[in-house]
Protein backbone atom coordinates (compact mmCIF):
# COMPACT_ATOMS: atom_id res chain seq x y z
CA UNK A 1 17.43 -42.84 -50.40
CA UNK A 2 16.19 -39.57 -50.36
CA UNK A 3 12.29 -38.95 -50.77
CA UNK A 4 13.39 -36.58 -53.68
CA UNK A 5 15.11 -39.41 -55.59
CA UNK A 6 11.51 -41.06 -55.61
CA UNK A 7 9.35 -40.64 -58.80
CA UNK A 8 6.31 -41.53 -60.07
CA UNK A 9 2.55 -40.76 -59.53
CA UNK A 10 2.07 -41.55 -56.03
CA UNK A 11 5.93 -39.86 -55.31
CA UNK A 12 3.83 -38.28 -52.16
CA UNK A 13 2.81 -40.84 -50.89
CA UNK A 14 6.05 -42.74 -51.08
CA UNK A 15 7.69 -39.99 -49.26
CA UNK A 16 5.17 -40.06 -46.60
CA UNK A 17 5.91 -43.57 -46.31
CA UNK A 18 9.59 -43.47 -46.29
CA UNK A 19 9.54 -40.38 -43.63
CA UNK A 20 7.15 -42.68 -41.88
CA UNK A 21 4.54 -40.32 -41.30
CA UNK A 22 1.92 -42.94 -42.11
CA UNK A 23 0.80 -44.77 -38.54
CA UNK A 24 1.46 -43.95 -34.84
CA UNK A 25 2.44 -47.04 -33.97
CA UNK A 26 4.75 -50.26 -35.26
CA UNK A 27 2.14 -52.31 -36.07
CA UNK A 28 0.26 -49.19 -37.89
CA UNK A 29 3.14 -48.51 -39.92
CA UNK A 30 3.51 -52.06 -40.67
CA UNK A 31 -0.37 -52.48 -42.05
CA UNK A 32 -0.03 -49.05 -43.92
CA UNK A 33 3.39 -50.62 -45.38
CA UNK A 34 2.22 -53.70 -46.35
CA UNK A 35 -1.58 -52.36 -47.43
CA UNK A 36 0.80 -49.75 -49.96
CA UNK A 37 3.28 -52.99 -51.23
CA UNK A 38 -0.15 -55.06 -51.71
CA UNK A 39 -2.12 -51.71 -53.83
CA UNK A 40 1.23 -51.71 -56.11
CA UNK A 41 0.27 -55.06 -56.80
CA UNK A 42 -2.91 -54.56 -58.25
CA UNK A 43 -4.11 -57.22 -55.53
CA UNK A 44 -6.25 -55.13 -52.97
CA UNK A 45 -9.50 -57.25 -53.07
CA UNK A 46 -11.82 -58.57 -50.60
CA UNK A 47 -9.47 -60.26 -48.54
CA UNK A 48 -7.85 -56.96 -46.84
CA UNK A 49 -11.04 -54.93 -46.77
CA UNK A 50 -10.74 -55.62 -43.06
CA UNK A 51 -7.34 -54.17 -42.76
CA UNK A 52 -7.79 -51.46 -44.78
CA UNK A 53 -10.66 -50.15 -42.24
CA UNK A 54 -8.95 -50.94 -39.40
CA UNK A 55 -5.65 -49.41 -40.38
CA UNK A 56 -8.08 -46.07 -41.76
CA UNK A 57 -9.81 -45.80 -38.33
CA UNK A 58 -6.05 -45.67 -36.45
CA UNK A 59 -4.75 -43.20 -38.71
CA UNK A 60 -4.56 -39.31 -38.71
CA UNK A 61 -6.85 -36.93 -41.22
CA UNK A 62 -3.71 -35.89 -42.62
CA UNK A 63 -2.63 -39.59 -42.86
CA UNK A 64 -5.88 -40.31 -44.46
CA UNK A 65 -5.50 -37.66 -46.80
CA UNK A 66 -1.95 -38.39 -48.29
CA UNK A 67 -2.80 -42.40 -48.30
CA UNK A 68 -6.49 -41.38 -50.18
CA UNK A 69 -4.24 -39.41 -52.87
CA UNK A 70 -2.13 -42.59 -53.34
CA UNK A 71 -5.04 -44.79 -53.43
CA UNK A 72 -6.94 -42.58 -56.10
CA UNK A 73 -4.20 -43.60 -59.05
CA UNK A 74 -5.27 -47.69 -59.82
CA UNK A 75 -1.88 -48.06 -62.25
CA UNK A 76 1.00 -49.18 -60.34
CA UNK A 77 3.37 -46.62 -60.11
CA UNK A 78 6.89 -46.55 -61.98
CA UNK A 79 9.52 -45.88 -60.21
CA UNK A 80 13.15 -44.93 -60.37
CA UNK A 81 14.98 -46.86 -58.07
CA UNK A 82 16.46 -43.91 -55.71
CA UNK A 83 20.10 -43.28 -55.05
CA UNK A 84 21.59 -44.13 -51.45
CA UNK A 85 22.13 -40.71 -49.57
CA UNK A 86 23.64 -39.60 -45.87
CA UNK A 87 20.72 -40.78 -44.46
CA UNK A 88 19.80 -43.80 -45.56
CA UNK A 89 23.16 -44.79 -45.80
CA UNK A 90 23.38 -43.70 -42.16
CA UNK A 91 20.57 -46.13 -41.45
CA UNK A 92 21.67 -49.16 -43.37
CA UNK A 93 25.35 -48.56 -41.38
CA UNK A 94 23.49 -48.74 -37.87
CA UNK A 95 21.19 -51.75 -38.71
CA UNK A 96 24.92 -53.50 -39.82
CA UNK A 97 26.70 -51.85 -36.49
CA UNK A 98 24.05 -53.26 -34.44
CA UNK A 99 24.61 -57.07 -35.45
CA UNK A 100 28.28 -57.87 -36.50
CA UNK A 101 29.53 -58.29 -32.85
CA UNK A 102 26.26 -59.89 -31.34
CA UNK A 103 26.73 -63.11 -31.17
CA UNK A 104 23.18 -64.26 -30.42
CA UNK A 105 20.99 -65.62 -31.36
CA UNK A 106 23.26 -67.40 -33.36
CA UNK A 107 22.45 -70.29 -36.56
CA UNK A 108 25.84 -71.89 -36.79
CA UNK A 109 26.21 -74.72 -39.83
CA UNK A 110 29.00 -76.59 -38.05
CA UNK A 111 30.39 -80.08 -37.84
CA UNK A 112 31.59 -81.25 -35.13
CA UNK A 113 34.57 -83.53 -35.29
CA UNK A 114 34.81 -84.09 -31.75
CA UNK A 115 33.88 -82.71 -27.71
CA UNK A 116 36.73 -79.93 -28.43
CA UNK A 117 34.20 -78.63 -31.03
CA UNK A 118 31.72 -77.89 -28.71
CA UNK A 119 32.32 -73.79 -28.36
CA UNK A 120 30.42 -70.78 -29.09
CA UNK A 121 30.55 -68.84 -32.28
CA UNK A 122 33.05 -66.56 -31.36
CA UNK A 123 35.96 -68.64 -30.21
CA UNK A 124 34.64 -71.45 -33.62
CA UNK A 125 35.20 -68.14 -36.39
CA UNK A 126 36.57 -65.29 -34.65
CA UNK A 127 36.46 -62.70 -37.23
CA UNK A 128 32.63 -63.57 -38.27
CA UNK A 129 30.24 -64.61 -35.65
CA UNK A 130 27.41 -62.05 -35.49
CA UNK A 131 24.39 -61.08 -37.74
CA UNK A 132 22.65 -64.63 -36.59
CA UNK A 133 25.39 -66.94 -39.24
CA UNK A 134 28.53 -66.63 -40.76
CA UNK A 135 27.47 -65.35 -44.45
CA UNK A 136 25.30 -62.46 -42.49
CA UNK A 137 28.54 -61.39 -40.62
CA UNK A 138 30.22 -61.32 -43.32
CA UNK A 139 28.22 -59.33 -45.97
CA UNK A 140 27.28 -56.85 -42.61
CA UNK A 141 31.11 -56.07 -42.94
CA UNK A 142 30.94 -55.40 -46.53
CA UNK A 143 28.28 -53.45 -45.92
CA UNK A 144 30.24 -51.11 -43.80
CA UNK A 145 32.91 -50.97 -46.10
CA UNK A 146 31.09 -50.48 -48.37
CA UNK A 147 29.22 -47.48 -46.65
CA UNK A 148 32.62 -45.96 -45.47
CA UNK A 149 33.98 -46.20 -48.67
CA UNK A 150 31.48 -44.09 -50.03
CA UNK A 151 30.27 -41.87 -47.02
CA UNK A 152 33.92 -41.71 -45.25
CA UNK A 153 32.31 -38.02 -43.51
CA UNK A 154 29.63 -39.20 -42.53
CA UNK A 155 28.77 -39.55 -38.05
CA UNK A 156 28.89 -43.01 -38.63
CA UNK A 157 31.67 -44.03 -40.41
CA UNK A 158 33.87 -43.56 -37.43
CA UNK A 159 31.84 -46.84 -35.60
CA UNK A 160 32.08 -48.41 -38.79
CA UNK A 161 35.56 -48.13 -39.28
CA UNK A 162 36.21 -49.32 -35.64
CA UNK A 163 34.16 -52.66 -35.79
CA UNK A 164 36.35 -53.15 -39.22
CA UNK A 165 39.14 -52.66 -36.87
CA UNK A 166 38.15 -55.08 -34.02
CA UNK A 167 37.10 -57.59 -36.87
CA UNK A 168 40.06 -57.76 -39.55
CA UNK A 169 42.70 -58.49 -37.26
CA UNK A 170 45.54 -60.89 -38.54
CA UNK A 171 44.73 -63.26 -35.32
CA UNK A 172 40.99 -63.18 -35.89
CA UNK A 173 41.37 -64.17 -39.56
CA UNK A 174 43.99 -66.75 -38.42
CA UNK A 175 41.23 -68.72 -36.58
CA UNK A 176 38.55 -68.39 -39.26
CA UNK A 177 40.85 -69.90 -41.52
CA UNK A 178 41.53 -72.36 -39.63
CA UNK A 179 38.11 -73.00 -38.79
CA UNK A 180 37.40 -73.60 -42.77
CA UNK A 181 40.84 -76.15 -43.06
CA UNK A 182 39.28 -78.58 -40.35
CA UNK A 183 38.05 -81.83 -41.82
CA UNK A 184 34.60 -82.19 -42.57
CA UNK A 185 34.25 -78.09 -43.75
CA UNK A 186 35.24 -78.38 -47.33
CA UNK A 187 31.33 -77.36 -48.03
CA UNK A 188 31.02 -74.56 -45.23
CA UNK A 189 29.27 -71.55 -46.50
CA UNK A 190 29.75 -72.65 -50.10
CA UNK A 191 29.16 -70.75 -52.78
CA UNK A 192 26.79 -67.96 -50.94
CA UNK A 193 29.06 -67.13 -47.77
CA UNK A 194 32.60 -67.69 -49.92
CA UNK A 195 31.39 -65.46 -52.81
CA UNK A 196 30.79 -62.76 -49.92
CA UNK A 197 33.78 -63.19 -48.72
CA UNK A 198 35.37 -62.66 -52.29
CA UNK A 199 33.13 -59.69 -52.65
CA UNK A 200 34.34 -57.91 -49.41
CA UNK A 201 38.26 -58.43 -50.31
CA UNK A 202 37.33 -57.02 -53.52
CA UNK A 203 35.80 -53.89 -51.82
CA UNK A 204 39.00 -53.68 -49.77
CA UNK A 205 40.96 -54.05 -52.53
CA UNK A 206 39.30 -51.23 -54.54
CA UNK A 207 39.34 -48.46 -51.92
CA UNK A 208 42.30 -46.00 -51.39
CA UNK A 209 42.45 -45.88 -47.49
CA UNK A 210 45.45 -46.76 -45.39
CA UNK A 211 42.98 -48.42 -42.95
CA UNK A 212 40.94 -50.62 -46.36
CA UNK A 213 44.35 -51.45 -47.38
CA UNK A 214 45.85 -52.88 -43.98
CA UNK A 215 42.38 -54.90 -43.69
CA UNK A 216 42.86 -56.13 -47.15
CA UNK A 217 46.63 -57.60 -46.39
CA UNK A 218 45.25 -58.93 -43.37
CA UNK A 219 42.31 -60.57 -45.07
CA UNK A 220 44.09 -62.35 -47.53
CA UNK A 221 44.76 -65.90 -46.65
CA UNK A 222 40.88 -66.05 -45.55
CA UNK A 223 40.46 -64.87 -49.20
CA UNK A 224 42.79 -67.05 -50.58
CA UNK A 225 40.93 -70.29 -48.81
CA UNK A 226 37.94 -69.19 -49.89
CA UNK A 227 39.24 -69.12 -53.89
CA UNK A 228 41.03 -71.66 -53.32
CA UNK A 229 37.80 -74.04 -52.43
CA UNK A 230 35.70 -72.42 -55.40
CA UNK A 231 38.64 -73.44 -58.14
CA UNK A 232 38.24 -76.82 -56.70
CA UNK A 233 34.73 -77.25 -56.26
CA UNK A 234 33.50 -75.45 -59.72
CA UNK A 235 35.08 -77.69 -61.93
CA UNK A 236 33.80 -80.75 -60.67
CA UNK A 237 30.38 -79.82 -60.27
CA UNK A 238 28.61 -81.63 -62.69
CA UNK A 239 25.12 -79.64 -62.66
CA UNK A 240 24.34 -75.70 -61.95
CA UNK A 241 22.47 -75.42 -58.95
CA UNK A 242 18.77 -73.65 -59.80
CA UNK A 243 17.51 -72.54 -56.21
CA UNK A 244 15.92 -69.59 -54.70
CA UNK A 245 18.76 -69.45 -51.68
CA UNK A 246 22.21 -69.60 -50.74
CA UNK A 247 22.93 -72.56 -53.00
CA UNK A 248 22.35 -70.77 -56.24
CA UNK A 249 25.34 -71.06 -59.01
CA UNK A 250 23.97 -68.52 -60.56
CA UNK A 251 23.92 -65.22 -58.13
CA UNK A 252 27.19 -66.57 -56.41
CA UNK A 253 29.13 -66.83 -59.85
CA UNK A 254 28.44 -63.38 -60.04
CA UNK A 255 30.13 -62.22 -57.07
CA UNK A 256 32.83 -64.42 -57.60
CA UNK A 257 33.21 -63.41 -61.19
CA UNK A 258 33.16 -59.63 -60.34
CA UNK A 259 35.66 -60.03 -57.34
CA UNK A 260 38.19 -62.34 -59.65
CA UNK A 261 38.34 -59.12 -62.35
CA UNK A 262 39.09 -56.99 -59.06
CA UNK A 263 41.74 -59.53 -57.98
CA UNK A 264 42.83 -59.90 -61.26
CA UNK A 265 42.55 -63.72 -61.33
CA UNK A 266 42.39 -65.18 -64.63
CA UNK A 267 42.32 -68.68 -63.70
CA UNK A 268 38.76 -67.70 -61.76
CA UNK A 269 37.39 -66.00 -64.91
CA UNK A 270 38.42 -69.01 -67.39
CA UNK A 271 36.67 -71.69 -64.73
CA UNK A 272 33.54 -69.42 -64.51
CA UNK A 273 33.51 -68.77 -68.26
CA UNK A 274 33.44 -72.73 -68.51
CA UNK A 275 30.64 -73.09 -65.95
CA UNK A 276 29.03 -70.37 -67.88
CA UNK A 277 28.93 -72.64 -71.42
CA UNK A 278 28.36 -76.12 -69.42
CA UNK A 279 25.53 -74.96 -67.61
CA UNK A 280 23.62 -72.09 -69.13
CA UNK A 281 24.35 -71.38 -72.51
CA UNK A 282 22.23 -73.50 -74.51
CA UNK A 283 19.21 -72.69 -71.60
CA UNK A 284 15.82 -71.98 -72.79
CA UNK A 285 12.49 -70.16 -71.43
CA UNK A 286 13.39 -69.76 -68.09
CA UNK A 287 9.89 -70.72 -66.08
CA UNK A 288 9.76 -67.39 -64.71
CA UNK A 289 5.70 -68.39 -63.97
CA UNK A 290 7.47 -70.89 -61.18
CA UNK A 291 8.65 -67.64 -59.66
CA UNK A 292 8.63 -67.51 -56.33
CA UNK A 293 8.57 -70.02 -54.22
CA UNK A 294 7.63 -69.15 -50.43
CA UNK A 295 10.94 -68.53 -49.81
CA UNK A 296 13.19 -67.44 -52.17
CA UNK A 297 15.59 -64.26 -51.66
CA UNK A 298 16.84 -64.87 -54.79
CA UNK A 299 15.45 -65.59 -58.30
CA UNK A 300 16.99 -68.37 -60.42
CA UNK A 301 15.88 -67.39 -63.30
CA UNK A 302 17.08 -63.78 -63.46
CA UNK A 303 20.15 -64.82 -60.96
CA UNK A 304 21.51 -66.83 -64.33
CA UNK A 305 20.73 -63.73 -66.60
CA UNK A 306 22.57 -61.44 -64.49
CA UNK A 307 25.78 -63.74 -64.48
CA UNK A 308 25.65 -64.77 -68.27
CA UNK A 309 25.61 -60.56 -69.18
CA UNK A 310 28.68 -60.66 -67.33
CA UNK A 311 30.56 -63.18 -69.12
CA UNK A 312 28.49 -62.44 -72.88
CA UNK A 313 29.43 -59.24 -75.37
CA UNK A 314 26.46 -57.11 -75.90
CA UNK A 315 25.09 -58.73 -78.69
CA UNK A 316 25.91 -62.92 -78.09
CA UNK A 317 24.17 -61.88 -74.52
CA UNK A 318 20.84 -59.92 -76.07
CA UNK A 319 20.24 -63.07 -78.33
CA UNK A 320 20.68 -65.65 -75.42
CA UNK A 321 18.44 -63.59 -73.50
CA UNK A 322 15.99 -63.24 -76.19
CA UNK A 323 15.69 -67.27 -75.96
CA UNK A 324 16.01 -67.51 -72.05
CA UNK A 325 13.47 -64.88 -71.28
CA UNK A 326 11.36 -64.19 -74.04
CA UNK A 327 8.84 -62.59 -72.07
CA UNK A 328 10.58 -59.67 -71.38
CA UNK A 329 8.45 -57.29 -73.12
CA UNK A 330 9.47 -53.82 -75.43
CA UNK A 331 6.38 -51.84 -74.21
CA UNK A 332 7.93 -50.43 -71.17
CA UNK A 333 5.74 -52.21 -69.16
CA UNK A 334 6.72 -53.11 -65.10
CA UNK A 335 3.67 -55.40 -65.55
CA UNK A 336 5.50 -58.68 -66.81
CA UNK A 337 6.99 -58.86 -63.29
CA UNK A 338 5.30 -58.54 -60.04
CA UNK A 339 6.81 -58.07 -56.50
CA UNK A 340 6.08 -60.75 -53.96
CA UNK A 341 4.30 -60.56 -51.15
CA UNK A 342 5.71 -60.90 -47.52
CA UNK A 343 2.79 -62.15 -44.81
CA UNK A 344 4.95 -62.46 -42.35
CA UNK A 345 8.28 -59.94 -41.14
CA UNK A 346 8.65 -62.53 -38.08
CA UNK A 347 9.48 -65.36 -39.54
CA UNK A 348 12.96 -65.66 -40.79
CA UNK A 349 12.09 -67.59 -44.12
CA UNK A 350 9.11 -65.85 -45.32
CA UNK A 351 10.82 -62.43 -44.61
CA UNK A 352 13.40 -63.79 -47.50
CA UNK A 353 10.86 -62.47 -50.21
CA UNK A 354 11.58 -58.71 -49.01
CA UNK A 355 15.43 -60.00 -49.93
CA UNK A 356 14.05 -61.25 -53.22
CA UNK A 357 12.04 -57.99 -54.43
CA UNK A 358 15.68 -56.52 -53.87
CA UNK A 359 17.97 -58.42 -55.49
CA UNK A 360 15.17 -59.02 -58.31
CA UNK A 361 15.48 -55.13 -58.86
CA UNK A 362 19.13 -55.14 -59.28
CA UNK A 363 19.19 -58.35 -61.39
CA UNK A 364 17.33 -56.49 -63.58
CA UNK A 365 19.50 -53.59 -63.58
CA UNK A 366 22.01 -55.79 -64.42
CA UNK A 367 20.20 -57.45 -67.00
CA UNK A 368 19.34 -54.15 -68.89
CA UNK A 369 23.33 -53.21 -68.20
CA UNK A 370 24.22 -56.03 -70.75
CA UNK A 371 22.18 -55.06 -73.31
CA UNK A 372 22.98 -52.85 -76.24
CA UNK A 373 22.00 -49.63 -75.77
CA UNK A 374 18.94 -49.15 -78.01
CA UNK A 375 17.57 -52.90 -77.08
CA UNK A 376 13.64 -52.13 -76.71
CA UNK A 377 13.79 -54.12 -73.76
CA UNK A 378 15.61 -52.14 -71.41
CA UNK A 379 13.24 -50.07 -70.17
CA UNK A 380 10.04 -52.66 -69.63
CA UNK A 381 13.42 -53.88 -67.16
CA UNK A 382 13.84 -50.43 -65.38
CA UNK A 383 10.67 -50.40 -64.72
CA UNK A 384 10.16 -53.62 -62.81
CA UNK A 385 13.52 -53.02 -61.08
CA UNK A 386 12.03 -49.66 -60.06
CA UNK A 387 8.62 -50.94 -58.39
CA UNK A 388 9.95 -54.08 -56.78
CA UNK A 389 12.61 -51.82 -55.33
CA UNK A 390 10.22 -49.34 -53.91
CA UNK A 391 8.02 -52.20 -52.50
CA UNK A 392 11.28 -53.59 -50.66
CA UNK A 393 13.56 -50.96 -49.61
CA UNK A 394 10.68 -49.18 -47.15
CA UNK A 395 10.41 -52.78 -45.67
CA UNK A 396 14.52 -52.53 -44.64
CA UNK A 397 14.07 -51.72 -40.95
CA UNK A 398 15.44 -52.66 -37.13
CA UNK A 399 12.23 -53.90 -36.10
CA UNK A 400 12.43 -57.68 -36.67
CA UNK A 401 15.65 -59.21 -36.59
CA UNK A 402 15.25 -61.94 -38.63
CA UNK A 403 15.40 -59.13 -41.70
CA UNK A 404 17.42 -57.06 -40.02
CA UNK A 405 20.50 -58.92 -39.70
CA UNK A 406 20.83 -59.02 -43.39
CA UNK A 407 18.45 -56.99 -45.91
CA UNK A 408 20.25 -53.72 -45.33
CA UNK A 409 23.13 -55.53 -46.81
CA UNK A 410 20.74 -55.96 -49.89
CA UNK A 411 19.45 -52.56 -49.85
CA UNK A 412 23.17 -51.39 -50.41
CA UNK A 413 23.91 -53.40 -52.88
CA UNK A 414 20.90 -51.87 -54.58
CA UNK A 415 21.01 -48.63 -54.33
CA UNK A 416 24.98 -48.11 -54.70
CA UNK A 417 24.74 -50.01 -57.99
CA UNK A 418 27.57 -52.89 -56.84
CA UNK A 419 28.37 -55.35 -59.51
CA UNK A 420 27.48 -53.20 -62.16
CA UNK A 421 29.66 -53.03 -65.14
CA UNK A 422 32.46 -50.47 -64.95
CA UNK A 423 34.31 -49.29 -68.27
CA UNK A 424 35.77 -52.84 -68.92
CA UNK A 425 34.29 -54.63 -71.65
CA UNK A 426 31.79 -57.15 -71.02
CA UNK A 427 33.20 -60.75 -70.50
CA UNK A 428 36.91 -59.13 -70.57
């Protein structure tokens, strides 16, 4: 993201921030961080007088100065959510290089059918065992394809392109399939860490590269599995499933949906059309008040949205959304929507709501995508994407791992606009 693509009334300060100019230290750049997330919020008060002054006696007069001129406008700002450049790209690439071939610490959701069972990650699913779990290894890969596909000059892309390499080998997907075909599995990493899956053969698919296209062939019977299971599973799931994490219908129908128009799979698109009707058409006033619980990375209310513009034309989907959402307002207003708040970067599950200010911002994107073009909505939706994307994406760092392994996967999907409609016709 470059500081240029930033706009808005406190643009300098956001620069400042993302050049991280603002503290001498970690932990100074982490109060300044979270002290600018919490004034975007309207919700400095009396409880953070004491950081504030701590966090203004630690910093420079010229830090003072820029943070003083950001502190003078009381209106949250709007802002444009910024396009990925070299840079940041460059960044998001290491944070993913760093993680997809450590294999600890490790989370593994495994059952064991026996003492043979007993092995580490790597010899259990030998094509994804780092970034802490299975689903984190996998999206980190899709996150360098992703990168490579779209920065394939850049220094990195080279290391990217080699941990592809070491990762997508026929052998290596041999034993990850055969990890998911041993009894008692038939639920692993289902629907988050499938629809992932889905979502990286789709990028393979897409990209004209001898090296995306030999990865592709060799991914193949992993990505046939992992249809394979959704086809069965969908249809017999009775209810959707309305959570704030990896077991969301909603946000995983999505990816599915998107990668079965890739892969051409019509029998995909007809079960998720189904789903679509059973579980969410006749839905009404979404309790978007609920929203969020302490910790979500997702949002089920706006996860559903952004699947049902997928499968809706234009005008059947501004109607629905009308009666699912009716307090999206037509005054432009970022307002309606506010950006959690993360206390807490060291602890894996409250560090989700960084994921959740992300994926609420392109949610909404999406949501506005569906829309026809003059719907009075759209931009009171562009403008809460915008501000919970500029609280989140200066939060994407290396310094805690239990973000690190997997919100640069987030950030990308942001800021390079995946799963957002292409020339095909909505619902075709």
């Amino acid at each position: 993201m470059s500081p240029d693509a930033v706009t808005g009334p406190n643009t300098t300060t956001s620069r400042a921030l993302q050049r991280g100019t603002c503290g001498r230290t970690g932990k100074v750049r982490y109060l300044w961080r979270l002290l600018w997330g919490l004034a975007m919020l309207k919700s400095l008060g009396t409880g953070v007088v004491a950081l504030v002054g701590l966090a203004w006696s630690m910093a420079s007069p010229a830090d003072q100065t820029i943070i003083a001129a950001g502190a003078r406008n009381a209106a949250p700002p709007v802002l444009a959510i910024p396009a990925l450049d070299a840079a940041a790209a460059d960044h998001f690439a290491r944070m993913a290089l760093a993680c997809v071939h450590r294999e600890y610490p490790n989370k593994i959701s495994h059952v064991l059918n026996g003492d043979t069972d007993a092995k580490v990650p790597h010899a259990l699913t030998p094509t994804f065992y780092g970034c802490l779990d299975w689903h984190s290894a996998v999206h980190g890969h899709w996150l360098l394809a992703r990168l490579v596909h779209e920065f394939p000059n850049e220094p990195f892309a080279a290391e990217a392109r080699a941990a592809l390499n070491q990762s997508l080998t026929p052998e290596n997907i041999a034993g990850d399939v055969a990890y998911l075909a041993q009894p008692g599995r038939t639920s692993f990493e289902r629907p988050y860490g499938l629809a992932w899956l889905l979502t990286l053969a789709a990028e393979l698919r897409q990209w004209n590269d001898p090296d995306a296209q030999r990865w592709s062939q060799n991914l193949m019977p992993l990505e046939a599995a992992a249809a394979a299971n959704i086809k069965r599973w969908a249809p017999d799931l009775h209810y959707p499933i309305r959570v704030g994490d990896h077991p969301q219908t909603g946000f995983s129908f999505g990816l599915i949906w998107d990668w079965a128009g890739v892969a051409h799979d019509d029998e995909m698109r007809a079960i998720l059309r189904q789903r679509a009707k059973d579980f969410y058409l006749n839905d009404r006033r979404c309790p978007m008040t609920y929203e969020p619980s302490g910790e979500d990375f997702l949002s089920p209310c706006l996860g559903e949205a952004d699947f049902m513009r997928r499968v809706l034309d234009a005008k059947t989907y501004a109607k629905w959304l009308r009666q699912f959402l009716p307090q999206i307002p037509t005054d432009r207003s970022a307002a309606w929507l506010k950006p959690a708040i993360v206390t807490d970067r060291e602890d894996p599950k409250l560090a989700h709501l960084d994921g959740l200010n992300l994926s609420r911002a392109w949610m909404l994107e999406g949501i506005a995508s569906g829309l026809p073009k003059r719907d009075r909505r759209i931009e009171s939706l562009h403008a809460a994407a915008g501000n919970h994307a500029s609280v989140a994406l200066i939060m994407v760092t290396s310094d805690h791992y239990e973000g690190a392994h997997w919100l640069g996967t987030f950030a990308v999907y942001l800021t390079t606009r995946a799963g957002m409609p292409s020339a095909q016709a909505p619902g075709g």
